[in-house]
Protein backbone atom coordinates (compact mmCIF):
# COMPACT_ATOMS: atom_id res chain seq x y z
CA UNK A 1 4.45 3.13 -9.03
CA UNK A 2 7.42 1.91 -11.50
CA UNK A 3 7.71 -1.64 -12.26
CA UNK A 4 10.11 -2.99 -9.67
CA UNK A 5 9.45 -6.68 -10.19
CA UNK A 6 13.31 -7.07 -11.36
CA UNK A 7 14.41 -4.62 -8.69
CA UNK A 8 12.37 -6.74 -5.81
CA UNK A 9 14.28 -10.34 -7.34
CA UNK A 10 17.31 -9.08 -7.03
CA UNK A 11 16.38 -7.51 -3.18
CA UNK A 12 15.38 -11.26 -2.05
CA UNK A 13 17.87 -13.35 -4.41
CA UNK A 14 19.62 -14.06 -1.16
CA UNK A 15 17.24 -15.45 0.53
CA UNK A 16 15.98 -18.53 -0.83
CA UNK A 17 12.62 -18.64 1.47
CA UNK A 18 11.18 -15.44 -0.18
CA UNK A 19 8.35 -16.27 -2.69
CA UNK A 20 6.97 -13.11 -4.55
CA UNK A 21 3.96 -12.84 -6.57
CA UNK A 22 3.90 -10.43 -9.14
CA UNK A 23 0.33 -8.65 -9.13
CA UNK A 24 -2.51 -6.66 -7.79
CA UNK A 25 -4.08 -7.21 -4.31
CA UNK A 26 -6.48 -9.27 -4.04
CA UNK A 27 -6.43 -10.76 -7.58
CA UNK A 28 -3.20 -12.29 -6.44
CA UNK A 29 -4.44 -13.77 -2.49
CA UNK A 30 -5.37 -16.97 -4.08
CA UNK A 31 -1.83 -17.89 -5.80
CA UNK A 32 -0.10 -17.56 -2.03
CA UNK A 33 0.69 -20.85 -0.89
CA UNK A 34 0.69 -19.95 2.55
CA UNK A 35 -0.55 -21.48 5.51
CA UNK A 36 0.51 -19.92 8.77
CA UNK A 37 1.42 -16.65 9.44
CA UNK A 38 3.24 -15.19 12.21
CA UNK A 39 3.56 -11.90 11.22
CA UNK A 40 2.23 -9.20 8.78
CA UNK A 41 2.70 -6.20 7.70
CA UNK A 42 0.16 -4.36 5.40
CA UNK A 43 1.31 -1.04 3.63
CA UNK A 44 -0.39 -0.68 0.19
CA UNK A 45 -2.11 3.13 0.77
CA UNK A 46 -5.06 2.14 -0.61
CA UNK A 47 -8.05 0.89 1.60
CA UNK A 48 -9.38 -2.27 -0.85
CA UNK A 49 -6.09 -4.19 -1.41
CA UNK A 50 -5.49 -4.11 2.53
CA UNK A 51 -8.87 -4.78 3.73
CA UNK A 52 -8.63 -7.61 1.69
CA UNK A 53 -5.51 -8.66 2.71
CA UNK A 54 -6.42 -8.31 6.44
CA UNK A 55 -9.22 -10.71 5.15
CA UNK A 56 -7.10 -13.10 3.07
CA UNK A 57 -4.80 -13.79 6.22
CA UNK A 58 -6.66 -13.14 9.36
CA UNK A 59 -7.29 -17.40 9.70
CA UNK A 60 -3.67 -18.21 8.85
CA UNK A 61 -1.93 -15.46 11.45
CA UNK A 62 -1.07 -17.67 14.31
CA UNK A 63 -2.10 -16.80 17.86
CA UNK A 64 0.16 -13.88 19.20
CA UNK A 65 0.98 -13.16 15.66
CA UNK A 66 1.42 -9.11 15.47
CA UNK A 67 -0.31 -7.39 12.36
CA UNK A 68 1.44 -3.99 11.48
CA UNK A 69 -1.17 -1.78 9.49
CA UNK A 70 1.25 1.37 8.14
CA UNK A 71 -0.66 3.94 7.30
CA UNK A 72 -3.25 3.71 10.76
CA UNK A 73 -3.03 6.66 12.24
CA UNK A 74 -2.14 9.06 10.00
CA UNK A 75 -4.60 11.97 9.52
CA UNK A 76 -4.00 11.78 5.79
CA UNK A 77 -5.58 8.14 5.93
CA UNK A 78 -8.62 8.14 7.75
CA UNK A 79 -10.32 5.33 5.51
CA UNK A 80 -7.68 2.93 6.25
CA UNK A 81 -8.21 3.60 9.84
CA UNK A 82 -11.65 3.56 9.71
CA UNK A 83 -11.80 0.22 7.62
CA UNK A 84 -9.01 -1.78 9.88
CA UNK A 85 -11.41 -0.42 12.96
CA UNK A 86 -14.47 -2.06 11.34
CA UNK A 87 -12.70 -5.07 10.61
CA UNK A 88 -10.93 -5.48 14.39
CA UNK A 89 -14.34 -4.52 15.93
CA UNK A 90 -15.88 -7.70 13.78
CA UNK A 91 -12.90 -9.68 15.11
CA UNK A 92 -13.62 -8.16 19.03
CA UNK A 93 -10.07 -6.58 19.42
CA UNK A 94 -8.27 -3.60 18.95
CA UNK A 95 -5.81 -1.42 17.30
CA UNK A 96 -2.83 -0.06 18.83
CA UNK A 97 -1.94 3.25 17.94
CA UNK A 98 2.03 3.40 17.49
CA UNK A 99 3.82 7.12 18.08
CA UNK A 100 5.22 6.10 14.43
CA UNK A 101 1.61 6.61 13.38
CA UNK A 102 1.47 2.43 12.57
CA UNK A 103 -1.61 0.68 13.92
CA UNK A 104 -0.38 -2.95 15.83
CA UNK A 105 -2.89 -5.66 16.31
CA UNK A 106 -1.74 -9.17 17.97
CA UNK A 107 -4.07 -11.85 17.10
CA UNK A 108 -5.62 -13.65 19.99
């Protein structure tokens, strides 16, 4: 991908509540001062960054919270399903499969 950093700024300069941290996934997890969640979507098309992420902010998503995982159940991404499967199977709950190919998990 291009460097959007600047491009991304000037998306969320009106909105004074947006924090972003420039960086790769996870090296960056660490540096987000964020405590409850109550709602995430992960879309990075690669399977460590979001398994880590899914890690990262599993104890902070608030109960009811839903988790949007983009690339779920798209044929072209079986490891992504595959990993989020493993990791909501750990967790003992499932993934929604959305017609727009999006997995959905609420958090108990």
């Amino acid at each position: 991908y291009d460097d959007c950093y600047d491009r991304a700024m000037r998306s969320f300069a009106p909105y004074p509540k947006a924090h972003l941290v420039r960086g790769k996934v996870p090296d960056t997890l660490a540096t987000v001062p964020i405590e409850k969640v109550c709602y995430l979507s992960i879309d990075m098309n690669i399977v460590a960054p979001e398994v880590a992420a899914i890690e990262f902010f599993w104890d902070k998503c608030v109960s009811g919270a839903p988790i949007v995982f983009d690339d779920y159940g798209w044929k072209t991404h079986p490891l992504q399903k595959k990993a989020m499967d493993a990791f909501a199977a750990g967790k003992g709950v499932g993934i929604l499969t959305l017609p727009t190919g999006q997995g959905l998990l609420l958090k108990p």
